[in-house]
C-alpha atoms as a PDB file:
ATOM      1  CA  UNK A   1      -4.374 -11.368  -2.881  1.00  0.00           C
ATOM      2  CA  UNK A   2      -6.521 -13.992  -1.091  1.00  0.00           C
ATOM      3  CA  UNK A   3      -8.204 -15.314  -4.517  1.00  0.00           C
ATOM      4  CA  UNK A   4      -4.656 -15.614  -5.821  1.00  0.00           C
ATOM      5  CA  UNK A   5      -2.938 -17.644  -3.252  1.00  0.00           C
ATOM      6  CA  UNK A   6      -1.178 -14.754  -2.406  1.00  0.00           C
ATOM      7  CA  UNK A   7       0.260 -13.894   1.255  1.00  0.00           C
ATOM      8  CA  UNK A   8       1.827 -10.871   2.753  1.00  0.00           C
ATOM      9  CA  UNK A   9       5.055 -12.745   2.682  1.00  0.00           C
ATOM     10  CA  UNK A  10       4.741 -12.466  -1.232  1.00  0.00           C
ATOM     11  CA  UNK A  11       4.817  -8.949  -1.359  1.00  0.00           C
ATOM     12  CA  UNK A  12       7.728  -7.263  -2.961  1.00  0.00           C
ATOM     13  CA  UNK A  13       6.427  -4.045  -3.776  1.00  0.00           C
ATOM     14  CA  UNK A  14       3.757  -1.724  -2.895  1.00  0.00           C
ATOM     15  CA  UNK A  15       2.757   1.806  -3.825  1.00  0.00           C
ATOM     16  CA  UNK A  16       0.591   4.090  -1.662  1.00  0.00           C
ATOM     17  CA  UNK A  17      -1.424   6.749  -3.081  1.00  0.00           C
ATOM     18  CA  UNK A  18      -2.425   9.731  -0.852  1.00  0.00           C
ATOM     19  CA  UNK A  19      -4.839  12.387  -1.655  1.00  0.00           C
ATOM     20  CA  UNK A  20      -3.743  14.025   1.239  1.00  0.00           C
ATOM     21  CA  UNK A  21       0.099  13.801   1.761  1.00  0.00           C
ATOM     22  CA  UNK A  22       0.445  15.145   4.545  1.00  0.00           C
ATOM     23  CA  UNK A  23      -1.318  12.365   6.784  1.00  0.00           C
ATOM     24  CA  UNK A  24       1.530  10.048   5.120  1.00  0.00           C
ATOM     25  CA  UNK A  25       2.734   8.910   8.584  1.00  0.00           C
ATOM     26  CA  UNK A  26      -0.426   7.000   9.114  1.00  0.00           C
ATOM     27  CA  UNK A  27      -0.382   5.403   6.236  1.00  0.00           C
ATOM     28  CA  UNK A  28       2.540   4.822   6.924  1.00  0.00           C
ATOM     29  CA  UNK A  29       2.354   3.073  10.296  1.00  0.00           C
ATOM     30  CA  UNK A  30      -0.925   1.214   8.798  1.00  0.00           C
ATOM     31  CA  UNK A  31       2.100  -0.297   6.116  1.00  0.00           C
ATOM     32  CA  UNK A  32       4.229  -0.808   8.447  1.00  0.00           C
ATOM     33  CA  UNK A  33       1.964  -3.006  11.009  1.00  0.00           C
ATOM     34  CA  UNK A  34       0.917  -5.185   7.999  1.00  0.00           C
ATOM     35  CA  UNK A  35       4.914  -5.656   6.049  1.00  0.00           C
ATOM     36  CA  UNK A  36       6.644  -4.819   8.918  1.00  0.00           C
ATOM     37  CA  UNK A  37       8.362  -8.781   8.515  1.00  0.00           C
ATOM     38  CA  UNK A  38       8.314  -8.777   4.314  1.00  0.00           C
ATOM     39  CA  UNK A  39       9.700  -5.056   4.270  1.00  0.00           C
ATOM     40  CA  UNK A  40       8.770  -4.570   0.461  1.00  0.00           C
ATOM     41  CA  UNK A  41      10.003  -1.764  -1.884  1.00  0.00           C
ATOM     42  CA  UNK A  42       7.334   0.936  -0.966  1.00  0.00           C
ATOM     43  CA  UNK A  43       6.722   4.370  -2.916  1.00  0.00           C
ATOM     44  CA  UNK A  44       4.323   6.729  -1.152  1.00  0.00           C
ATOM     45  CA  UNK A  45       2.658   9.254  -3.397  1.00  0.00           C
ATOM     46  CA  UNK A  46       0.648  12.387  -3.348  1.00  0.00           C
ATOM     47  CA  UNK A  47      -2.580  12.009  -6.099  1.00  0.00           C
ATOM     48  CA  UNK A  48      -4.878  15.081  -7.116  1.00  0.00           C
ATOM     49  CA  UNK A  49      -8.179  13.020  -6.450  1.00  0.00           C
ATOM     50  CA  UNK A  50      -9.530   9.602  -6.568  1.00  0.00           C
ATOM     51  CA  UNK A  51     -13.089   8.935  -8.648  1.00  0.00           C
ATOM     52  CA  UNK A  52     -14.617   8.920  -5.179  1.00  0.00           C
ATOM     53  CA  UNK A  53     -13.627  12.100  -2.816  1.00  0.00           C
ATOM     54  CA  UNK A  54     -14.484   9.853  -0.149  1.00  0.00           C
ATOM     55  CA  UNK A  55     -11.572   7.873  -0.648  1.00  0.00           C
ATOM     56  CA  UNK A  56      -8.040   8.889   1.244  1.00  0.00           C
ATOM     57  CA  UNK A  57      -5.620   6.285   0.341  1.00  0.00           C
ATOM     58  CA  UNK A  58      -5.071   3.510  -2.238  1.00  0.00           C
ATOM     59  CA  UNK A  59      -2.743   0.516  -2.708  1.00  0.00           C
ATOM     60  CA  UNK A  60      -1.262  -1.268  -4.967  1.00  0.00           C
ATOM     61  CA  UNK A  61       0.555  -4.618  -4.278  1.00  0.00           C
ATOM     62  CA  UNK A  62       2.802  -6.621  -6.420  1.00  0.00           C
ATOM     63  CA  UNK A  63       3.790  -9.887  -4.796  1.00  0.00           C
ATOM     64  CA  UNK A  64       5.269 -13.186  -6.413  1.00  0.00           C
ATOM     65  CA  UNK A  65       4.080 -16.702  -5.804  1.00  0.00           C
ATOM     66  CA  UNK A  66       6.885 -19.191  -5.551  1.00  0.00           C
END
């Protein structure tokens, strides 16, 4: 978001993917600590695996630059 001029302010959507659903509430508290003024549409959603098992979560942000 940075190399766009982007801000958290500019967020109006964001979509979490989980490997692991069941730890949603942390993710959830981790969204909530960084949008917790914005208070974007948010979808949380359980994914089979990411390309890297290490991985837990991913994001994805869409945000609009006035």
């Amino acid at each position: 978001m940075r190399e766009t001029g982007a801000s958290p302010e500019d967020v109006i959507r964001t979509r979490i993917m989980l490997s692991d659903v069941t730890r949603w509430k942390e993710a959830a508290r981790a969204h909530g600590e960084r949008y917790a003024s914005v208070r974007p549409v948010t979808t949380f959603v359980e994914v089979s695996r990411f390309i890297d098992p290490a991985w837990l979560v991913e994001v994805e942000v869409d945000a609009v630059i006035a």
